[in-house]
Protein backbone atom coordinates (compact mmCIF):
# COMPACT_ATOMS: atom_id res chain seq x y z
CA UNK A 1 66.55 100.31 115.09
CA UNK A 2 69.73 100.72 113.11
CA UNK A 3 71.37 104.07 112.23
CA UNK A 4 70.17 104.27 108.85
CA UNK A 5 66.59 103.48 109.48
CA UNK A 6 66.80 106.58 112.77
CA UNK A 7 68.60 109.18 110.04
CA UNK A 8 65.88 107.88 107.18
CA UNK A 9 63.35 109.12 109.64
CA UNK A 10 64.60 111.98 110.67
CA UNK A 11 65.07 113.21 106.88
CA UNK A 12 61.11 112.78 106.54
CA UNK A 13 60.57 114.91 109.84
CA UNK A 14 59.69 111.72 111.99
CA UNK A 15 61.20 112.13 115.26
CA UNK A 16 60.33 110.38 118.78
CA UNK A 17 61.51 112.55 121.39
CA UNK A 18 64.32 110.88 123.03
CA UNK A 19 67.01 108.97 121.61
CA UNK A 20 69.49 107.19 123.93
CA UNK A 21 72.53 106.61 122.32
CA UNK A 22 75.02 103.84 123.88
CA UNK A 23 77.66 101.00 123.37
CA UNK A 24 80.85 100.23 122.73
CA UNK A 25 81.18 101.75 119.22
CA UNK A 26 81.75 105.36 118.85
CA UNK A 27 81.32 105.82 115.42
CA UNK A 28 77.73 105.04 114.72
CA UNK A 29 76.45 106.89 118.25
CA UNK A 30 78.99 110.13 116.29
CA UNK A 31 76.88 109.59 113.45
CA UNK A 32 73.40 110.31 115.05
CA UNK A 33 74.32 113.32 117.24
CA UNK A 34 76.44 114.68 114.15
CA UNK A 35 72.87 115.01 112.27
CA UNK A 36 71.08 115.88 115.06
CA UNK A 37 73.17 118.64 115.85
CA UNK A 38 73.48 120.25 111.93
CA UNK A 39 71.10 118.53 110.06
CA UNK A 40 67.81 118.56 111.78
CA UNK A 41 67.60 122.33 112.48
CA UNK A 42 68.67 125.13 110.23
CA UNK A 43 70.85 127.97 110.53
CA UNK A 44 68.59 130.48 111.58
CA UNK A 45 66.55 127.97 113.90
CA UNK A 46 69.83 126.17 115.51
CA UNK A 47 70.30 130.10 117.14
CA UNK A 48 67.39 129.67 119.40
CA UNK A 49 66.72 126.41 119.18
CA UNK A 50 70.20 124.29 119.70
CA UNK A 51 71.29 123.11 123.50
CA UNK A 52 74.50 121.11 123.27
CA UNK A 53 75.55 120.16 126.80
CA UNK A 54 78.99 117.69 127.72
CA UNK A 55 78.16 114.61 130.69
CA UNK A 56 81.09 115.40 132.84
CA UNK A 57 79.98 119.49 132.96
CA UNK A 58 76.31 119.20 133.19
CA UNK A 59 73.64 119.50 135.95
CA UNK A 60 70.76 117.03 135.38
CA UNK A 61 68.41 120.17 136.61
CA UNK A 62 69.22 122.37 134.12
CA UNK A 63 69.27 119.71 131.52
CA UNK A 64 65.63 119.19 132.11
CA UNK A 65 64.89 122.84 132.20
CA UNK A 66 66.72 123.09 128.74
CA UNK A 67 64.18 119.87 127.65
CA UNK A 68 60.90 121.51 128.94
CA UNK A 69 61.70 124.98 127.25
CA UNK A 70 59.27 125.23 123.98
CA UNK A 71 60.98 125.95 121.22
CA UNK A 72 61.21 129.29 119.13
CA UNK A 73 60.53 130.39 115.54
CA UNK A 74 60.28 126.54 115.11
CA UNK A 75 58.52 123.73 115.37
CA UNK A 76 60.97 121.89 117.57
CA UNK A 77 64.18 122.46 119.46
CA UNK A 78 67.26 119.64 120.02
CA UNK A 79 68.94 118.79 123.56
CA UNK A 80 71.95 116.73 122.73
CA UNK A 81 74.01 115.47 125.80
CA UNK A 82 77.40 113.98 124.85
CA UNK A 83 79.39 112.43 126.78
CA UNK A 84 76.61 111.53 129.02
CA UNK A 85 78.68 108.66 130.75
CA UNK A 86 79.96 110.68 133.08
CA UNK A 87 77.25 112.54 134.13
CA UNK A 88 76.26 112.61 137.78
CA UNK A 89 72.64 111.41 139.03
CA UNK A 90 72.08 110.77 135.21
CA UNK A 91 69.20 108.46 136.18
CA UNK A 92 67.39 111.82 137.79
CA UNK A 93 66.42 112.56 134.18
CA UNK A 94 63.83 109.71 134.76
CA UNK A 95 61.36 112.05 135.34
CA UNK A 96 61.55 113.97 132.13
CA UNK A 97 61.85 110.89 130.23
CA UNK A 98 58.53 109.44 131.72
CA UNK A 99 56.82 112.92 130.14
CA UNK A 100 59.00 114.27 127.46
CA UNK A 101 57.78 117.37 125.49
CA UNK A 102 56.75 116.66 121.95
CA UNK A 103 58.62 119.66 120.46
CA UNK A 104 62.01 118.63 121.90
CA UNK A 105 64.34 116.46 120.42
CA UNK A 106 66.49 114.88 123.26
CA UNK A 107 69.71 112.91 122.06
CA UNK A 108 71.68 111.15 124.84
CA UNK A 109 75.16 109.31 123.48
CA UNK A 110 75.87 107.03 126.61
CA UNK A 111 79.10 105.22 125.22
CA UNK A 112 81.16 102.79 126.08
CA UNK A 113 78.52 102.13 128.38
CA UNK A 114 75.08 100.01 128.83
CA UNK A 115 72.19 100.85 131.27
CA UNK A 116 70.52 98.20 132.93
CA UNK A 117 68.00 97.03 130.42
CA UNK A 118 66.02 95.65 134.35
CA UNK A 119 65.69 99.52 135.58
CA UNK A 120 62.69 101.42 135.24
CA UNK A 121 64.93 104.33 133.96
CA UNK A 122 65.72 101.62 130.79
CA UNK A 123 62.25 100.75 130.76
CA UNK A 124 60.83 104.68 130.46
CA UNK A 125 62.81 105.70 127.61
CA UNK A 126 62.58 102.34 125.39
CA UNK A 127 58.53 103.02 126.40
CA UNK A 128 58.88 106.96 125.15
CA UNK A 129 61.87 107.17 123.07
CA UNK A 130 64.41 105.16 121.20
CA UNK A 131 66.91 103.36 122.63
CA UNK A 132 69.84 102.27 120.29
CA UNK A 133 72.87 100.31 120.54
CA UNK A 134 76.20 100.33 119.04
CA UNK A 135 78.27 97.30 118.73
CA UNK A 136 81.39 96.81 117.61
CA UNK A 137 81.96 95.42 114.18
CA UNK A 138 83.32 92.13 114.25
CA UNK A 139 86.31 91.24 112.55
CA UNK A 140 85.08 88.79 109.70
CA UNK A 141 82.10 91.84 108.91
CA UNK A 142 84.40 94.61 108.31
CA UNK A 143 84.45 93.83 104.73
CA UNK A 144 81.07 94.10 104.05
CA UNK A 145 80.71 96.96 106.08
CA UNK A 146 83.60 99.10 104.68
CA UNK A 147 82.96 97.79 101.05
CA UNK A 148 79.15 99.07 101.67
CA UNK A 149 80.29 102.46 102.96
CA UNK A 150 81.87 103.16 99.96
CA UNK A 151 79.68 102.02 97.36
CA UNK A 152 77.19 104.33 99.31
CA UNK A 153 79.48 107.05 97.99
CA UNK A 154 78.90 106.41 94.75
CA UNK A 155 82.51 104.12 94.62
CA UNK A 156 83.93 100.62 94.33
CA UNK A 157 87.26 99.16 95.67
CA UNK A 158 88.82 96.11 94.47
CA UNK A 159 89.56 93.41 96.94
CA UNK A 160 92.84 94.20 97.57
CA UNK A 161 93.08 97.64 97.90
CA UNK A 162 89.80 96.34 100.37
CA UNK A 163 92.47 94.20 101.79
CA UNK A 164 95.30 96.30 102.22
CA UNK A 165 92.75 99.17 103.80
CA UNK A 166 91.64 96.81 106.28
CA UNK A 167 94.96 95.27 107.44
CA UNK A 168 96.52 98.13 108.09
CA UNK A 169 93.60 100.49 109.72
CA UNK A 170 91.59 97.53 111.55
CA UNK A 171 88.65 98.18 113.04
CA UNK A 172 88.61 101.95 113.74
CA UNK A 173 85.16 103.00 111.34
CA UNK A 174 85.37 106.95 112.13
CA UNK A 175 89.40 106.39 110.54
CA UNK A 176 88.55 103.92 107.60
CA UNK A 177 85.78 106.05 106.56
CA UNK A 178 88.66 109.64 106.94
CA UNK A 179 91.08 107.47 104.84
CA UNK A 180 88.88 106.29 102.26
CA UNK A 181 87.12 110.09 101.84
CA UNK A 182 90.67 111.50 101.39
CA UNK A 183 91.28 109.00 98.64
CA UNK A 184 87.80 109.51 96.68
CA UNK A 185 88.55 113.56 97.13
CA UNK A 186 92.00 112.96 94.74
CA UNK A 187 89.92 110.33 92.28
CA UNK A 188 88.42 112.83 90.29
CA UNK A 189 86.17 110.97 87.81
CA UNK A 190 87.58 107.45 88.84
CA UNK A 191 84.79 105.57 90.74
CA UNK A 192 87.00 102.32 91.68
CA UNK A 193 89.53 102.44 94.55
CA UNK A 194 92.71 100.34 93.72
CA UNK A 195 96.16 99.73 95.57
CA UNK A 196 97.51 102.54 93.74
CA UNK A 197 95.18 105.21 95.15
CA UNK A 198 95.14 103.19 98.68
CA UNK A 199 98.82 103.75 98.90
CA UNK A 200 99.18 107.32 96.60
CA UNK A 201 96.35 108.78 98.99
CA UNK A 202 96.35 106.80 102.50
CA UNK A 203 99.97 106.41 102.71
CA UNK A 204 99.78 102.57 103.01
CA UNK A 205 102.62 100.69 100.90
CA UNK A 206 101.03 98.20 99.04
CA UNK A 207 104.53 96.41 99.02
CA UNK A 208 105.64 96.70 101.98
CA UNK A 209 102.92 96.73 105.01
CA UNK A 210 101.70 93.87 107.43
CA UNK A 211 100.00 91.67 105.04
CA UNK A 212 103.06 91.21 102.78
CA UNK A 213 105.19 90.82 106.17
CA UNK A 214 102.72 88.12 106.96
CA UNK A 215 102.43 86.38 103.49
CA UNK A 216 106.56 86.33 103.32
CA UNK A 217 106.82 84.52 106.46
CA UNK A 218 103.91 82.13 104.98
CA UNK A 219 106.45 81.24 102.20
CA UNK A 220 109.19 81.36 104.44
CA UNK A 221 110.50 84.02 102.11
CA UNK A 222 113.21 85.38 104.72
CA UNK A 223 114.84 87.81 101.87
CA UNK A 224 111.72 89.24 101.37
CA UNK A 225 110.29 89.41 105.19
CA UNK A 226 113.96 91.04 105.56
CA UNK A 227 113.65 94.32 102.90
CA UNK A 228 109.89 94.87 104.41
CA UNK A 229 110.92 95.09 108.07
CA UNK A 230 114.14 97.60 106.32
CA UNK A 231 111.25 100.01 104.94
CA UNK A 232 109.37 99.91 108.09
CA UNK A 233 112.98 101.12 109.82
CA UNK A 234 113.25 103.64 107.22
CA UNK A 235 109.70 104.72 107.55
CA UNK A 236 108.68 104.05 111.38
CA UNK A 237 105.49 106.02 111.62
CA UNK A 238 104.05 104.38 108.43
CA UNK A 239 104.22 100.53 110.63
CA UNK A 240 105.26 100.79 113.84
CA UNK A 241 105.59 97.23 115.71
CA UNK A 242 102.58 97.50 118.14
CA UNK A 243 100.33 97.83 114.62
CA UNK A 244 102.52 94.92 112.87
CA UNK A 245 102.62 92.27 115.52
CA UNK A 246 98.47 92.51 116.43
CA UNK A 247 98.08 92.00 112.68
CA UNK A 248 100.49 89.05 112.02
CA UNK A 249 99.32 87.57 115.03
CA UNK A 250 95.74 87.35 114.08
CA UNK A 251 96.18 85.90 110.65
CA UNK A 252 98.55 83.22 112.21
CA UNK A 253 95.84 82.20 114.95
CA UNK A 254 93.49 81.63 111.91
CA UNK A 255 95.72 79.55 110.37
CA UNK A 256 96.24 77.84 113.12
CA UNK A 257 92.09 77.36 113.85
CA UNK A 258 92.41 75.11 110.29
CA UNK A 259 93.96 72.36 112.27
CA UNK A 260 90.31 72.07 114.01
CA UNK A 261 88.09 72.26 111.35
CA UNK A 262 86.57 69.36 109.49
CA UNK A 263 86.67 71.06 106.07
CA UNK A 264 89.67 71.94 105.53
CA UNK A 265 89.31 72.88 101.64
CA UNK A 266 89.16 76.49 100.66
CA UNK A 267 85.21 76.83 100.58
CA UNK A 268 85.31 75.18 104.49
CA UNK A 269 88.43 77.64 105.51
CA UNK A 270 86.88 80.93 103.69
CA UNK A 271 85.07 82.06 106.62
CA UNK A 272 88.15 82.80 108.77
CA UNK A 273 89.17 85.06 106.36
CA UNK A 274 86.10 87.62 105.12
CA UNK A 275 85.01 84.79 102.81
CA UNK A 276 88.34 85.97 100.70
CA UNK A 277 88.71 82.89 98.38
CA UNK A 278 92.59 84.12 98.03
CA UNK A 279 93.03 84.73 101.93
CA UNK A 280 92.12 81.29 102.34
CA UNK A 281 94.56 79.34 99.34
CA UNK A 282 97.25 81.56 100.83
CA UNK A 283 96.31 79.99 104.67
CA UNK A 284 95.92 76.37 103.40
CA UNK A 285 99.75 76.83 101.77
CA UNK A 286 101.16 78.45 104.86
CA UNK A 287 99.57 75.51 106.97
CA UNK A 288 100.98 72.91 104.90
CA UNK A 289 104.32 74.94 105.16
CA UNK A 290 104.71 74.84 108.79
CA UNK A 291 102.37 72.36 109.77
CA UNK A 292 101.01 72.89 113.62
CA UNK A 293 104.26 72.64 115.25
CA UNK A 294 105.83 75.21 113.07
CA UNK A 295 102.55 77.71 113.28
CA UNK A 296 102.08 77.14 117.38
CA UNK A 297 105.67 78.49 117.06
CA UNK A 298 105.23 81.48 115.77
CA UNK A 299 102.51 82.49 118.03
CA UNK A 300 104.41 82.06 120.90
CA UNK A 301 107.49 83.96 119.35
CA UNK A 302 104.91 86.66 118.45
CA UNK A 303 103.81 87.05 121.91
CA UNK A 304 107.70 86.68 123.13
CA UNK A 305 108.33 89.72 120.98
CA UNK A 306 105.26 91.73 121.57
CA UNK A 307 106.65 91.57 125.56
CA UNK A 308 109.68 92.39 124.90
CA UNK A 309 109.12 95.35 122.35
CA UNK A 310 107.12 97.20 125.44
CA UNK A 311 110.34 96.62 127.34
CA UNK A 312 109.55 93.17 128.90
CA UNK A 313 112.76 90.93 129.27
CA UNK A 314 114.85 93.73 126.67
CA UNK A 315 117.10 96.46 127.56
CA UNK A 316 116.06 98.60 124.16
CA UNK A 317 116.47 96.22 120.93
CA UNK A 318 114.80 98.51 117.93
CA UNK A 319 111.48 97.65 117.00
CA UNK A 320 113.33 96.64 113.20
CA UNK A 321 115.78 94.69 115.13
CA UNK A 322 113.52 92.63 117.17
CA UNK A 323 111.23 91.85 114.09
CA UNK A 324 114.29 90.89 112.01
CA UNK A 325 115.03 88.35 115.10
CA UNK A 326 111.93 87.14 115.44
CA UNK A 327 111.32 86.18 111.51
CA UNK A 328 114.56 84.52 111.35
CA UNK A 329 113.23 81.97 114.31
CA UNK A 330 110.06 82.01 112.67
CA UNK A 331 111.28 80.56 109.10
CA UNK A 332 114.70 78.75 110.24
């Protein structure tokens, strides 16, 4: 069961009475246990009728307790435990789970974590409750996904203020979705996001940031690759080099997975890239720039420099320094 199709549920008053929560992506498990904890209760009833207890702190005994109480003034009471990872004899709550009450509401956000589907404890809740789990986005999805959480705000974005968003945040959903809300809070009755906005109400250049660093060295445009790594000096916090090499690194190992493929046209090569029909006619050129040679270069300088900018083999060259030395090598 997905997130949407639990909170659809819940906004009809269909609830199971446990929900276990875990995986290696925070955001979606935050999403559940944020409604449970203000949306399925109301004021009044959340007084008497709210138990919010933290993994690490918590005694499994007087979780139970708390989960066998009946609620009061309502028709049902919620037990969240967060953090539930580090809770001690966790699996003791086995025998609350194989008789929940009907009135309670038990949410359980397990991340970064999976139980053992094999256990009986696994078997219990998925027999009486819900089990969900949250996995991370992949790369070539987070398009889709981040273009579908805004539209179901009521917004659009054009593709490369999509882009730019995505280049520069990655993969980090709680953070792409506090961006974008601060930028559709200053639209006012604008309902498309553009580069403008991205970089008036994120903070993200749309000149000079990570994918124009990349697409310069593409074109072996050294003048250019130059005055972005100046404005990165000038503004350090906006693209510091442990953001910047990750990025350029991962569009250069897609370039270089177009030496493999078969179809190397830009239909065959749009996949690496989000199915971005540009992404891909600016890969094809940069391959044909620097060939395999040139590109299996720049991934080893790229690694070279990501060493020595945590202090590997360097006695304290700036970050701006070591990325001005490492695009000259790249494009001489």
């Amino acid at each position: 069961m997905s997130v949407e199709k639990i909170l659809s549920e819940w906004k009809i008053g269909a609830y199971k009475p446990i929900y276990w929560l875990e995986g290696e992506e925070p955001y979606f498990i935050d999403k559940v246990v944020d409604y449970a904890e203000h949306k399925i209760l109301n004021e009044s009833e959340a007084g008497f009728n709210l138990t919010v207890f933290y993994g690490r702190d918590a005694d499994w005994t007087v979780v139970v307790n708390a989960c066998r109480r009946y609620p009061m003034f309502s028709d049902r009471q919620v037990v969240l435990l967060k953090e539930a990872q580090h809770m001690k004899d966790i699996e003791k709550l086995e025998g609350y789970v194989s008789k929940p009450l009907s009135s309670t509401i038990f949410v359980v956000a397990y991340k970064d974590k999976k139980m053992d589907g094999r256990t009986n404890f696994s078997k219990v809740i998925k027999k009486n409750g819900e089990l969900f789990q949250s996995k991370k986005i992949f790369e070539n999805q987070l398009p889709d996904w981040t273009r579908g959480m805004i539209q179901s705000k009521g917004y659009d974005i054009t593709p490369q203020a999509l882009q730019l968003l995505i280049d520069n945040i990655g993969n980090d959903l709680s953070r792409l979705e506090n961006e974008v809300e601060k930028v559709w809070i200053n639209l006012g009755n604008t309902k498309t996001i553009d580069e403008n906005a991205i970089e008036k109400y994120v903070g993200i250049s749309k000149e000079f940031n990570a994918f124009e660093l990349q697409a310069a060295i593409g074109k072996k445009d050294l003048a250019k690759a130059i005055r972005i790594i100046q404005y990165f000096k000038a503004n350090p916090k906006a693209a510091p080099i442990q953001l910047i090499l990750p990025a350029v690194y991962s569009y250069f190992s897609k370039v270089y997975c177009i030496f493999g493929m078969d179809d190397k046209s830009e239909n065959g090569v749009k996949g690496l890239f989000s199915n971005n029909f540009y992404a891909a006619k600016d890969a094809l050129a940069t391959a044909k720039t620097f060939g395999i040679a040139g590109v299996e270069k720049i991934l080893l300088l790229l690694h070279e420099y990501n060493l020595r900018s945590i202090g590997i083999h360097d006695s304290g060259t700036s970050d701006a320094d070591l990325m001005k030395e490492m695009v000259v090598k790249m494009v001489s």
